[in-house]
N, C-alpha and C. Protein backbone atom coordinates (compact mmCIF):
# COMPACT_ATOMS: atom_id res chain seq x y z
N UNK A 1 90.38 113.64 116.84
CA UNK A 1 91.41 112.85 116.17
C UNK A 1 91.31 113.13 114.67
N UNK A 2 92.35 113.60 114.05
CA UNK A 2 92.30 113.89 112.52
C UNK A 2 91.80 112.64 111.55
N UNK A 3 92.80 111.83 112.07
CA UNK A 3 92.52 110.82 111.73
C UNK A 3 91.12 110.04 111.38
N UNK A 4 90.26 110.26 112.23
CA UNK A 4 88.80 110.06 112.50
C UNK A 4 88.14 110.59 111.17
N UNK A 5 88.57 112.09 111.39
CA UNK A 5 88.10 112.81 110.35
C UNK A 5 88.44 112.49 108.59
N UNK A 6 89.48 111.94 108.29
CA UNK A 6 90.39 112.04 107.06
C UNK A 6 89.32 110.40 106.56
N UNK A 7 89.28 109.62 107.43
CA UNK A 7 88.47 108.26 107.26
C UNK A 7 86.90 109.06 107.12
N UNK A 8 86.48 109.84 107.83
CA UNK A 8 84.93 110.02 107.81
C UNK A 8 84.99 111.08 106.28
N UNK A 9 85.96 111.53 105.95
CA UNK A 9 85.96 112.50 104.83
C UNK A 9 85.85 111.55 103.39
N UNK A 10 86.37 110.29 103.69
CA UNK A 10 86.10 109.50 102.19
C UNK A 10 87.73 108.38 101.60
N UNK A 11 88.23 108.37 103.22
CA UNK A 11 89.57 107.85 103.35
C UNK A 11 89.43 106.41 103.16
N UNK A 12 89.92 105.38 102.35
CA UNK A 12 89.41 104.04 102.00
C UNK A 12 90.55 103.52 102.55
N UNK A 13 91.81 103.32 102.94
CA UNK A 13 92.66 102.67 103.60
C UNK A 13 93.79 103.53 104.27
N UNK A 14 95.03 103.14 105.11
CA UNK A 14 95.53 103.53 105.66
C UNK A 14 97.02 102.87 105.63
N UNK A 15 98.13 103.79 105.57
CA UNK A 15 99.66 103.12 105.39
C UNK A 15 100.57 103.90 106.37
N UNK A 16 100.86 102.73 107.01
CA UNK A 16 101.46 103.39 108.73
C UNK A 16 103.20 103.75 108.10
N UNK A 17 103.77 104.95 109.17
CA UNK A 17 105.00 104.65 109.20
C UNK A 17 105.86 103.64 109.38
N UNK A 18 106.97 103.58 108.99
CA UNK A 18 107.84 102.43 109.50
C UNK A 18 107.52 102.29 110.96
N UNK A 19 107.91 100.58 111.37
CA UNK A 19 108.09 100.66 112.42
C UNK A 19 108.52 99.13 113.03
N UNK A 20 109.57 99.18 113.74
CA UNK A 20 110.10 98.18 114.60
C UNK A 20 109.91 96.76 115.35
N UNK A 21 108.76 97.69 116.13
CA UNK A 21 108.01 96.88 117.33
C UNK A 21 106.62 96.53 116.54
N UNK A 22 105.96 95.31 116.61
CA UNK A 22 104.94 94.78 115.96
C UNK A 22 103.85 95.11 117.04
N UNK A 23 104.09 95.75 118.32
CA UNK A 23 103.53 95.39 119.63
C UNK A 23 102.59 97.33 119.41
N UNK A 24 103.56 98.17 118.19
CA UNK A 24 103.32 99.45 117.79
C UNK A 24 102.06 99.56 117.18
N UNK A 25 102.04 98.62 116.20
CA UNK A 25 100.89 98.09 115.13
C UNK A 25 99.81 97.82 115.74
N UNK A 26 99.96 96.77 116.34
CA UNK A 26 98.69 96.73 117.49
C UNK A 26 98.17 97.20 118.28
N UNK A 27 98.75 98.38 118.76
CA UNK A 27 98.50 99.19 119.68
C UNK A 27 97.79 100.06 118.79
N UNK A 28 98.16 100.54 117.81
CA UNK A 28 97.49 102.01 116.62
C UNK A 28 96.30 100.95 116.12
N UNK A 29 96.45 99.60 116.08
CA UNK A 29 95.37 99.03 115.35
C UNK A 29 93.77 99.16 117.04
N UNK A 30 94.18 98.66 117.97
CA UNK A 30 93.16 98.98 119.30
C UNK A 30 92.86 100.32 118.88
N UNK A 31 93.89 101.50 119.34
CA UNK A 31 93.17 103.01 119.10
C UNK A 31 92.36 103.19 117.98
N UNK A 32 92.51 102.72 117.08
CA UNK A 32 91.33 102.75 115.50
C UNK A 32 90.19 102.24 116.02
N UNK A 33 90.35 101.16 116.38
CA UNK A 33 89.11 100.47 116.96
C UNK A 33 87.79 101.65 117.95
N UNK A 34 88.95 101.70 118.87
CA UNK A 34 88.49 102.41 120.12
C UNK A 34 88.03 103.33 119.88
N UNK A 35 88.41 104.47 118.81
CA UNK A 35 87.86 105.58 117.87
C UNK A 35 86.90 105.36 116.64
N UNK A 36 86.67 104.00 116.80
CA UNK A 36 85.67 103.52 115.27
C UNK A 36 85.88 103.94 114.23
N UNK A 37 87.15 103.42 113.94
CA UNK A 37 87.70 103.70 112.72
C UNK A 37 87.74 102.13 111.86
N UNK A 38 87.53 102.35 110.90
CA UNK A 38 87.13 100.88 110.43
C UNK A 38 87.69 100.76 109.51
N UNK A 39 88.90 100.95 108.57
CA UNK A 39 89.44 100.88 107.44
C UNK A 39 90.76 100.07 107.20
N UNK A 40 90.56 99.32 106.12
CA UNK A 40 92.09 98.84 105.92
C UNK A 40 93.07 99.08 106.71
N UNK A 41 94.38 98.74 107.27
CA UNK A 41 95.32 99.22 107.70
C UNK A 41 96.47 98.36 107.24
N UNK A 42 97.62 99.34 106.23
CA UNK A 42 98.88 98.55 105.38
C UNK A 42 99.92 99.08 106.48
N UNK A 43 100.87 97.92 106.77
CA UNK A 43 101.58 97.55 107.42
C UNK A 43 102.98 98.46 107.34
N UNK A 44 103.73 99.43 106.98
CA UNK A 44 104.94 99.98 106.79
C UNK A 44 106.26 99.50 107.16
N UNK A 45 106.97 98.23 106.93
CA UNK A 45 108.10 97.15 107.33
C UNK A 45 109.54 97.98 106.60
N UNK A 46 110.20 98.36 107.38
CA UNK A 46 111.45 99.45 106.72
C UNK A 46 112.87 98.06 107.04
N UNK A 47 113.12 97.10 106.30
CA UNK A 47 114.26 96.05 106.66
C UNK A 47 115.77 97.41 106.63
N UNK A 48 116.49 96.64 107.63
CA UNK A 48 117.76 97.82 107.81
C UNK A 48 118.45 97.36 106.38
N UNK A 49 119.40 98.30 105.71
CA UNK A 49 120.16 98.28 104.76
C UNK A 49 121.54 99.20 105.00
N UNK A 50 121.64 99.92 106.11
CA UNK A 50 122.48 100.95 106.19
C UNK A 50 122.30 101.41 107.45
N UNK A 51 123.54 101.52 108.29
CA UNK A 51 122.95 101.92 109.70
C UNK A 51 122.72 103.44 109.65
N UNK A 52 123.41 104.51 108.44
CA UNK A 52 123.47 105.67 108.42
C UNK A 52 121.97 106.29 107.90
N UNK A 53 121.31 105.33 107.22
CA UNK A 53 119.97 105.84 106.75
C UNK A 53 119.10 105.20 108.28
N UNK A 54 119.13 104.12 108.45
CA UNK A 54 118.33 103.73 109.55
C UNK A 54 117.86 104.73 110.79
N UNK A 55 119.26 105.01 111.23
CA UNK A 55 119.32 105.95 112.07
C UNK A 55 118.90 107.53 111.75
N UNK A 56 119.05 107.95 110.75
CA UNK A 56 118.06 109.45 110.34
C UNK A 56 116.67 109.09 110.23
N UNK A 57 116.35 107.60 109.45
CA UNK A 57 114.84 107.56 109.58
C UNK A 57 114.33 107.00 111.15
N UNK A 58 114.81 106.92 111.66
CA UNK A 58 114.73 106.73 113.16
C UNK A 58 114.24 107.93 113.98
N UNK A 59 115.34 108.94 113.50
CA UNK A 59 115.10 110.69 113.81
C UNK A 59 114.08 110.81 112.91
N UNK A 60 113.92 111.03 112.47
CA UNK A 60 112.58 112.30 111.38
C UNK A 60 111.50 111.41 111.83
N UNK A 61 111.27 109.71 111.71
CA UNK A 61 109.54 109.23 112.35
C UNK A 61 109.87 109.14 113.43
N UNK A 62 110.62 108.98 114.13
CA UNK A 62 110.21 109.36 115.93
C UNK A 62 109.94 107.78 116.37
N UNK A 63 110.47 106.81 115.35
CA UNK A 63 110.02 105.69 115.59
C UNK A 63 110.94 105.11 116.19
N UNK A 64 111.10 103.80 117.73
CA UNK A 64 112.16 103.37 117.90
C UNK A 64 112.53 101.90 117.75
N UNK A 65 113.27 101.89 118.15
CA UNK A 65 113.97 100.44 118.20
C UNK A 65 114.05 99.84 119.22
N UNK A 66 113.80 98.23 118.71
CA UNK A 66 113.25 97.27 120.25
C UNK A 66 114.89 96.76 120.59
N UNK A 67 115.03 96.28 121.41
CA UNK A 67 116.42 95.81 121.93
C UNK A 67 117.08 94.91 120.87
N UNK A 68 116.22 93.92 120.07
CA UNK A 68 116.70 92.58 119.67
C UNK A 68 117.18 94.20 118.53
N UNK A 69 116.63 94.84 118.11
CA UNK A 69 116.76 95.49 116.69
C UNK A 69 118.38 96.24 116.53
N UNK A 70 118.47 97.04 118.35
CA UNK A 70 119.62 97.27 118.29
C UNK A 70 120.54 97.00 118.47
N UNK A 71 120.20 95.69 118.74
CA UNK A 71 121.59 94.78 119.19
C UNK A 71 122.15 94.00 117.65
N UNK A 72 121.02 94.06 116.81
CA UNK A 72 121.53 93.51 115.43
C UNK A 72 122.16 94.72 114.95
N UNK A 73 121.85 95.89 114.85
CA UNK A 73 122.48 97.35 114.56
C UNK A 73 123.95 97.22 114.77
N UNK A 74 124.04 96.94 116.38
CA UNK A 74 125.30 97.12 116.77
C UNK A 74 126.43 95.95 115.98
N UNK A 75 125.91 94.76 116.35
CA UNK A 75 126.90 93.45 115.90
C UNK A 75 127.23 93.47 114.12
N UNK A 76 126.26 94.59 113.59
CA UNK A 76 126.61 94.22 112.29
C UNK A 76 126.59 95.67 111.63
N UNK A 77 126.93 96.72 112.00
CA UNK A 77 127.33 98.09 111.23
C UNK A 77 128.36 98.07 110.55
N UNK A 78 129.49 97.33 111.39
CA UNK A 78 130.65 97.38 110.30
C UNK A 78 130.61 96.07 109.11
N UNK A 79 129.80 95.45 108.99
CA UNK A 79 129.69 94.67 108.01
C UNK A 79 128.14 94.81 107.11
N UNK A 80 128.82 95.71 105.93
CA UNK A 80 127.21 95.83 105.50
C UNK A 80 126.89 94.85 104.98
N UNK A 81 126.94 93.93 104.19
CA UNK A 81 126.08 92.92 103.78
C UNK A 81 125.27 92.22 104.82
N UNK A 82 126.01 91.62 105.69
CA UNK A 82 125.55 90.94 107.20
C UNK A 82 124.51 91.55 107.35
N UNK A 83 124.73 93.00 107.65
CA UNK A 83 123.36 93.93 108.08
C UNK A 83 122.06 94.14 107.69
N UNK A 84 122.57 93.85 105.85
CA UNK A 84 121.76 93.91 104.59
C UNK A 84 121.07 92.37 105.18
N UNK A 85 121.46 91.57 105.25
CA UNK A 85 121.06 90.01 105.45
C UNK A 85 120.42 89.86 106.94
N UNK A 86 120.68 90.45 107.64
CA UNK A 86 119.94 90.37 109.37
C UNK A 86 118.87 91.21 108.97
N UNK A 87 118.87 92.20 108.91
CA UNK A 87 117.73 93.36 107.92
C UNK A 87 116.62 92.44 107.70
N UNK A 88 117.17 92.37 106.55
CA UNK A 88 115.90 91.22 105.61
C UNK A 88 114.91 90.22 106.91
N UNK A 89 116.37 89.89 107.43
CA UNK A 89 115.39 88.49 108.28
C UNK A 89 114.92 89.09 109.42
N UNK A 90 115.03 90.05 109.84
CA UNK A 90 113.98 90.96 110.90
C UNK A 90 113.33 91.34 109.98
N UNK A 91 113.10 91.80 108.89
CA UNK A 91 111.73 92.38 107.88
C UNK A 91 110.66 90.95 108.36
N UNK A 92 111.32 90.37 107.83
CA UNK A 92 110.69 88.70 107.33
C UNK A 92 109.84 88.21 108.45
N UNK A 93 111.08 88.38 109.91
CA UNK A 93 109.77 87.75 111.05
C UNK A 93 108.34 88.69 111.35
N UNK A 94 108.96 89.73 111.43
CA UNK A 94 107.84 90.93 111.43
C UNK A 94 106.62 91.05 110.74
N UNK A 95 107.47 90.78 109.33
CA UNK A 95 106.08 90.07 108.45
C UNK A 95 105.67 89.32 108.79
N UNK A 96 105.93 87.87 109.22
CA UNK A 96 105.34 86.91 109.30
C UNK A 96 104.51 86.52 110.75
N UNK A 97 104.84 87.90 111.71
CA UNK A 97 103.84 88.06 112.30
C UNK A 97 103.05 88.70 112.27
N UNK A 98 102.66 89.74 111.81
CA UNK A 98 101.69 90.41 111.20
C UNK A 98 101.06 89.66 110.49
N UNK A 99 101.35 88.51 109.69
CA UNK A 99 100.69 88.08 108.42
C UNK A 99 99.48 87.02 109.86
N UNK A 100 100.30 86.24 110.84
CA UNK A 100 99.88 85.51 111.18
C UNK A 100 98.58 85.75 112.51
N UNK A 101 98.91 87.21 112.83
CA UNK A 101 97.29 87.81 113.51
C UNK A 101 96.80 88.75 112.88
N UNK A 102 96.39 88.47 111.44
CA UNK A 102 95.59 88.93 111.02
C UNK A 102 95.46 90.16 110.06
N UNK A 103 96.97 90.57 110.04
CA UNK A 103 97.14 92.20 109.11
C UNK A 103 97.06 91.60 107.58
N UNK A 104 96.65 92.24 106.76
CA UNK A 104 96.66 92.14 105.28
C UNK A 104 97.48 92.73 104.42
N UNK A 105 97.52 93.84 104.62
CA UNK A 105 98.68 94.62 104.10
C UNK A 105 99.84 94.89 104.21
N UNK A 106 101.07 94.84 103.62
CA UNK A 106 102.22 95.27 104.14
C UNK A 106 103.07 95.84 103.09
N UNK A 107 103.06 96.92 103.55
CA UNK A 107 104.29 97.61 102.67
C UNK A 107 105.40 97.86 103.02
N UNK A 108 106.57 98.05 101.93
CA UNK A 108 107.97 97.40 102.60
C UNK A 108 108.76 98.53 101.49
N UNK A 109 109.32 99.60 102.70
CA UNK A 109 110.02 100.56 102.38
C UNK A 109 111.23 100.05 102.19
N UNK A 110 111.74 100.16 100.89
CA UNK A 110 112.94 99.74 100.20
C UNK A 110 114.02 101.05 100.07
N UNK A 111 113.65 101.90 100.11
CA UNK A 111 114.62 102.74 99.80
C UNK A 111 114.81 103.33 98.48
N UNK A 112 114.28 102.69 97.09
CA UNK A 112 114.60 102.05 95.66
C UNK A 112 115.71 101.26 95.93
N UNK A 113 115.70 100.49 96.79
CA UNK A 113 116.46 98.70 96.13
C UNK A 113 115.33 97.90 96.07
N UNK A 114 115.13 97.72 94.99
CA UNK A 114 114.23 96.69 94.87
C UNK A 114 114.73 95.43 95.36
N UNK A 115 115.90 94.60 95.29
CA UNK A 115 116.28 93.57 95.41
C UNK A 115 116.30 93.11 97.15
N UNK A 116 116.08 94.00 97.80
CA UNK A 116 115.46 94.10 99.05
C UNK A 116 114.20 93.27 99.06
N UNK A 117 113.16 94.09 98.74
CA UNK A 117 111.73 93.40 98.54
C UNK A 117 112.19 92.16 97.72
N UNK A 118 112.34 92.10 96.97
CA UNK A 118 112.47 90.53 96.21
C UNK A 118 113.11 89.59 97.18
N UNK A 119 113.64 89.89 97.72
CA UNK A 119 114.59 88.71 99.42
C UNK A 119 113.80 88.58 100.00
N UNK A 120 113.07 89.77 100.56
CA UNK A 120 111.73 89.37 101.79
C UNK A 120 110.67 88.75 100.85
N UNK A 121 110.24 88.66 99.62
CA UNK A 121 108.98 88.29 99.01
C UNK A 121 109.78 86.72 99.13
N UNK A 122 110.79 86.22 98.63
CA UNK A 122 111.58 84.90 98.33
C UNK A 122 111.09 84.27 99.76
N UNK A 123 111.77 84.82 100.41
CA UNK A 123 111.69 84.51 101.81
C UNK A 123 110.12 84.23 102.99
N UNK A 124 109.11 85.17 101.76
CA UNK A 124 107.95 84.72 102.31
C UNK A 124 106.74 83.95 101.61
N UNK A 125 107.03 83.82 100.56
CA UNK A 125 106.29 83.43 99.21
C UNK A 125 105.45 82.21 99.24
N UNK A 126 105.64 81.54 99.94
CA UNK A 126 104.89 80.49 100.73
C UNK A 126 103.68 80.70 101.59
N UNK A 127 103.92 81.22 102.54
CA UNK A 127 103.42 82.23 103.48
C UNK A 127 102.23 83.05 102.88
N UNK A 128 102.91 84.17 101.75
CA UNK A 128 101.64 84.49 101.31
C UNK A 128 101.04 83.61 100.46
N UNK A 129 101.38 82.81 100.13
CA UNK A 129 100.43 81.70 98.66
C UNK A 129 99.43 80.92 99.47
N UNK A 130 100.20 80.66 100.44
CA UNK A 130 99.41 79.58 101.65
C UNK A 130 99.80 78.52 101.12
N UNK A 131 100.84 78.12 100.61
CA UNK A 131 101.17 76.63 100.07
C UNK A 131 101.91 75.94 101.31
C-alpha cells in the first residue's frame, strides 16, 4: 500500500478526496486502521454549486453519488441558487456527521467561492465552538 509507505516516509496527516457518502470515510478510515496507519485524517466535503462542475468532478475522482445526492441534483439543476442552497445543507449534514463520530478535520472544497465556506461555517459555528 503506497499509502503505508508515504505515512512511514515522514507523512504527518492526510486530506481525502471529495466525497458524498460519509459511509466512504469510514470505510478508508477501517482500511488505515487495518494497515496501521495512524495519522490525522482531513475530511474533503465538495457542497454542489453547479451541476456542470459537479458532474466532471464526479468523472476525474471516480467518486459517486448516494441517491438522496442525486435526487437533490435532479430537483434542482435548473434552479441554481436552490442548488447552491441544498448544496450547502448536504455539505452541512455531512459535516455534522463526521464532526459527531469523531473526525477532526474537514476541508471544504469551494471551488474559490469563498462565500460557500462562510454558509457552511454560519451554519455550523455552534457545532464547532461546542456552545
Amino acid at each position: 500500500m503506497y499509502l503505508k509507505e508515504k505515512v512511514d516516509s515522514g507523512c504527518d496527516f492526510l486530506v481525502t478526496q471529495l466525497f458524498f457518502d460519509n459511509n466512504v470515510m469510514y470505510n478508508f478510515l477501517y482500511r488505515l486502521l487495518k494497515n496501521d496507519i495512524n495519522v490525522p485524517v482531513i475530511a474533503g466535503i465538495m457542497p454542489v454549486t453547479n451541476v456542470n462542475s459537479i458532474r466532471r468532478m464526479v468523472k476525474l475522482s471516480g467518486a459517486t453519488l448516494t441517491p438522496k445526492y442525486k435526487s437533490m441534483v435532479d430537483k434542482f439543476e435548473n434552479s441554481p441558487k436552490a442548488l447552491q442552497q441544498a448544496g450547502i445543507a448536504y455539505a452541512i449534514d455531512q459535516i455534522i456527521d463526521l464532526i459527531s463520530n469523531g473526525i477532526r478535520g474537514i476541508h471544504i472544497y469551494t471551488m474559490n467561492k469563498p462565500e460557500i465556506a462562510e454558509s457552511i461555517m454560519a451554519g455550523i459555528k455552534h457545532i464547532i465552538r461546542g456552545d
